[in-house]
Protein backbone atom coordinates (compact mmCIF):
# COMPACT_ATOMS: atom_id res chain seq x y z
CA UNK A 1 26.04 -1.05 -18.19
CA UNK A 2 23.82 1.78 -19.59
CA UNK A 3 20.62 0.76 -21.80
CA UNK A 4 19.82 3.30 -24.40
CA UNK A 5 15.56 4.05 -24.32
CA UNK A 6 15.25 1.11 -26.72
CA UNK A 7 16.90 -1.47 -25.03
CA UNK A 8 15.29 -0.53 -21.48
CA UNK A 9 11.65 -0.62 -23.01
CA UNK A 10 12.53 -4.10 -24.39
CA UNK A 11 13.53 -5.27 -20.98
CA UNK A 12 10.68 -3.96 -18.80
CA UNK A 13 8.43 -5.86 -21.21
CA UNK A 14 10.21 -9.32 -20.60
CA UNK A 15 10.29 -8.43 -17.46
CA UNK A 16 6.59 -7.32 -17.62
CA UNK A 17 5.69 -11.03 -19.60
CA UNK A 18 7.95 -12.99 -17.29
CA UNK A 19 5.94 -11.06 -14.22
CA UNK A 20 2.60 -12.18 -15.58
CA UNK A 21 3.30 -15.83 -16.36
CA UNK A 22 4.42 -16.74 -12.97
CA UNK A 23 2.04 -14.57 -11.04
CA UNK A 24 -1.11 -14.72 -13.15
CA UNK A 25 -2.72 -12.34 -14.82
CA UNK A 26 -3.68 -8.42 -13.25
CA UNK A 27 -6.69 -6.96 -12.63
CA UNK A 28 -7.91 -3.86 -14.34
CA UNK A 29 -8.41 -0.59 -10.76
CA UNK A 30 -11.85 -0.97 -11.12
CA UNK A 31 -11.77 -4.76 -9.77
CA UNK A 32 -9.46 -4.29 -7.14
CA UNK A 33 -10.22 -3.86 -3.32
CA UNK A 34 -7.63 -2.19 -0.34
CA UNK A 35 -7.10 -5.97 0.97
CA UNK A 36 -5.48 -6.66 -2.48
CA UNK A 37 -2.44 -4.77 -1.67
CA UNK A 38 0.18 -5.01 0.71
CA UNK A 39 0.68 -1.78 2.29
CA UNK A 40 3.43 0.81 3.76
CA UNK A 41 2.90 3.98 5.77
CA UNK A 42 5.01 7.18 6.77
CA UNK A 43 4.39 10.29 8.70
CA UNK A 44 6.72 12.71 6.98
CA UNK A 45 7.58 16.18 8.16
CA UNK A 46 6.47 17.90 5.33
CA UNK A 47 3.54 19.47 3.96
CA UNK A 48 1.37 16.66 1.78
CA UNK A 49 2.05 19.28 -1.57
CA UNK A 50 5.40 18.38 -1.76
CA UNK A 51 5.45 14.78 -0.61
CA UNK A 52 2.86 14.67 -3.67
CA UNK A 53 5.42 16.11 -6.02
CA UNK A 54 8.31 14.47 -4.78
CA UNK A 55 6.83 11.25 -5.33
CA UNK A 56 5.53 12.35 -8.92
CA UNK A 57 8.67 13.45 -9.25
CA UNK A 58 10.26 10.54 -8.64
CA UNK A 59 8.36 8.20 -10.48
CA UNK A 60 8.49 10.26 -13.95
CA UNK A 61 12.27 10.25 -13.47
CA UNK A 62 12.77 6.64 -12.93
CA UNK A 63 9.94 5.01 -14.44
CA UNK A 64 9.87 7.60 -17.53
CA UNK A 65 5.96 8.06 -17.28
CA UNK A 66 3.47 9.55 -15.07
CA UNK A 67 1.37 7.92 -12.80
CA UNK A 68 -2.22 8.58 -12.76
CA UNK A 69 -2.26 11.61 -10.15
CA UNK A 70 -4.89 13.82 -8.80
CA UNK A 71 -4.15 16.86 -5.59
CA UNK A 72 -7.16 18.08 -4.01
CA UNK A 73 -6.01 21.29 -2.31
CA UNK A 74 -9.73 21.80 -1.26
CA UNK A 75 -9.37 18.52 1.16
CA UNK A 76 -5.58 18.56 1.56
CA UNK A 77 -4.78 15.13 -0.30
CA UNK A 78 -3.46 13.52 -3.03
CA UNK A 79 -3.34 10.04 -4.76
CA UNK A 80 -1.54 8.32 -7.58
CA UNK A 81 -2.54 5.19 -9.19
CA UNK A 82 0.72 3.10 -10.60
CA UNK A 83 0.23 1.19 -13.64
CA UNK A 84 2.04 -1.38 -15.08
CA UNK A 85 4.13 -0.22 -18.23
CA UNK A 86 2.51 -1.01 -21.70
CA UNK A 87 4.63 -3.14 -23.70
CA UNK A 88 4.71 -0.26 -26.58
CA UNK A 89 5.64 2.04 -24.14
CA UNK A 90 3.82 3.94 -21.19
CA UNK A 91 1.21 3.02 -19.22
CA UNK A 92 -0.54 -0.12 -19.48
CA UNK A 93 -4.21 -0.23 -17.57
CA UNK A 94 -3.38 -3.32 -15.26
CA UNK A 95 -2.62 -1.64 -12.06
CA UNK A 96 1.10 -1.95 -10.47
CA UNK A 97 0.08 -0.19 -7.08
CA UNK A 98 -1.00 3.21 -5.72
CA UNK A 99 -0.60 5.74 -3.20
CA UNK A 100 -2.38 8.63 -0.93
CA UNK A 101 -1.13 11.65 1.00
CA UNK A 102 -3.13 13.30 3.44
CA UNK A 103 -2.38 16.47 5.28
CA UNK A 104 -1.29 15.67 8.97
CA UNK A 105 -1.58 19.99 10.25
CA UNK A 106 0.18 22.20 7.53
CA UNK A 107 3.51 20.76 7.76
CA UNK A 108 3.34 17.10 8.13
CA UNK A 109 1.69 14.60 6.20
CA UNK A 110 0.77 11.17 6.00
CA UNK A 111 1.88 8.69 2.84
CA UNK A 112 0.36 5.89 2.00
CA UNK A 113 1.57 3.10 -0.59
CA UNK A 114 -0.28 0.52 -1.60
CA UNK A 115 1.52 -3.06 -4.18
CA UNK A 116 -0.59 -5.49 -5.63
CA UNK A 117 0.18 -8.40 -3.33
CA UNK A 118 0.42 -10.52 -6.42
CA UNK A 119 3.73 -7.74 -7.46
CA UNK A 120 5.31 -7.16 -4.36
CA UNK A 121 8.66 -7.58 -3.19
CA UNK A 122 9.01 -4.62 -1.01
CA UNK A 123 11.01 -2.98 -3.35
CA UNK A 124 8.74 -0.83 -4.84
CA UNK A 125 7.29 0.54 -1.85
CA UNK A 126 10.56 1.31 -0.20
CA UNK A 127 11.49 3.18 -4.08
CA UNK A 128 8.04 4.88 -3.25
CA UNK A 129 9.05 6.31 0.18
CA UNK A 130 12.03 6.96 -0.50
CA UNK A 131 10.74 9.57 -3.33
CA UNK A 132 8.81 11.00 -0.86
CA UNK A 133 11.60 12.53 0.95
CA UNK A 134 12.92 14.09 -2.03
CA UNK A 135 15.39 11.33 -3.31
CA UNK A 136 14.97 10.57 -7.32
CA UNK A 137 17.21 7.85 -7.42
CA UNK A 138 16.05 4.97 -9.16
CA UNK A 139 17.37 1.87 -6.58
CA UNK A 140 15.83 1.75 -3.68
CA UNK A 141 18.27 1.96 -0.63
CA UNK A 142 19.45 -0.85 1.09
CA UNK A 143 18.69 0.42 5.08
């Protein structure tokens, strides 16, 4: 069944509401230390400037907004904060999870991602890495 924009807004915010009263309620980035997340890694064969964009990439396609991103060519990384969609639409500032690259040489790189242990599933981070090799599509595969 497709969902036009409407109806998919309107369900990521029930899903969003049902999310918060069983798990709690979020915490803003600036409260929020590395042991608060539950965390994947890959070394991918690729240089860290387009494991950054495929996973931007990926994200705007699937989650229809941008994550806050930042690539420092001058130190060869990159990191995305994930925020948890605003009820109206876009971002909302309670953090979802995040995400650094690092430059492994000049053709391999190292990905980081990063859930709110509070939010994860697995799900996301597997969607995460699995943008990172280039794939946009929106379900995370079932390996």
């Amino acid at each position: 069944m497709m969902l036009d924009g409407f109806a998919r807004t309107a369900l990521r915010s029930v899903a969003l509401v049902a999310l918060l009263l069983v798990t709690g309620c979020p915490s803003p980035v600036g409260q929020i230390g590395d042991d608060d997340y539950v965390w994947s890694s890959e070394t991918l064969k690729m240089n860290y400037q387009q494991v950054y964009r495929n996973v931007l990439n990926g994200y705007r396609h699937c989650m229809e907004v941008a994550p806050a991103a930042n690539l420092y060519t001058d130190i060869k990384k990159g990191d995305m904060v994930f925020y948890l969609p605003a009820l109206g639409g876009g971002n909302s500032s309670w953090v979802h999870g995040k995400a650094s690259i690092d430059a492994i040489g000049d053709d391999s790189s190292m990905l980081k991602v990063g859930v709110i242990s509070a939010y994860d599933k697995g799900w996301f981070r597997a969607q995460v890495l699995q943008w990172a090799h280039g794939d946009t599509n929106c379900e995370p595969n079932q390996n």
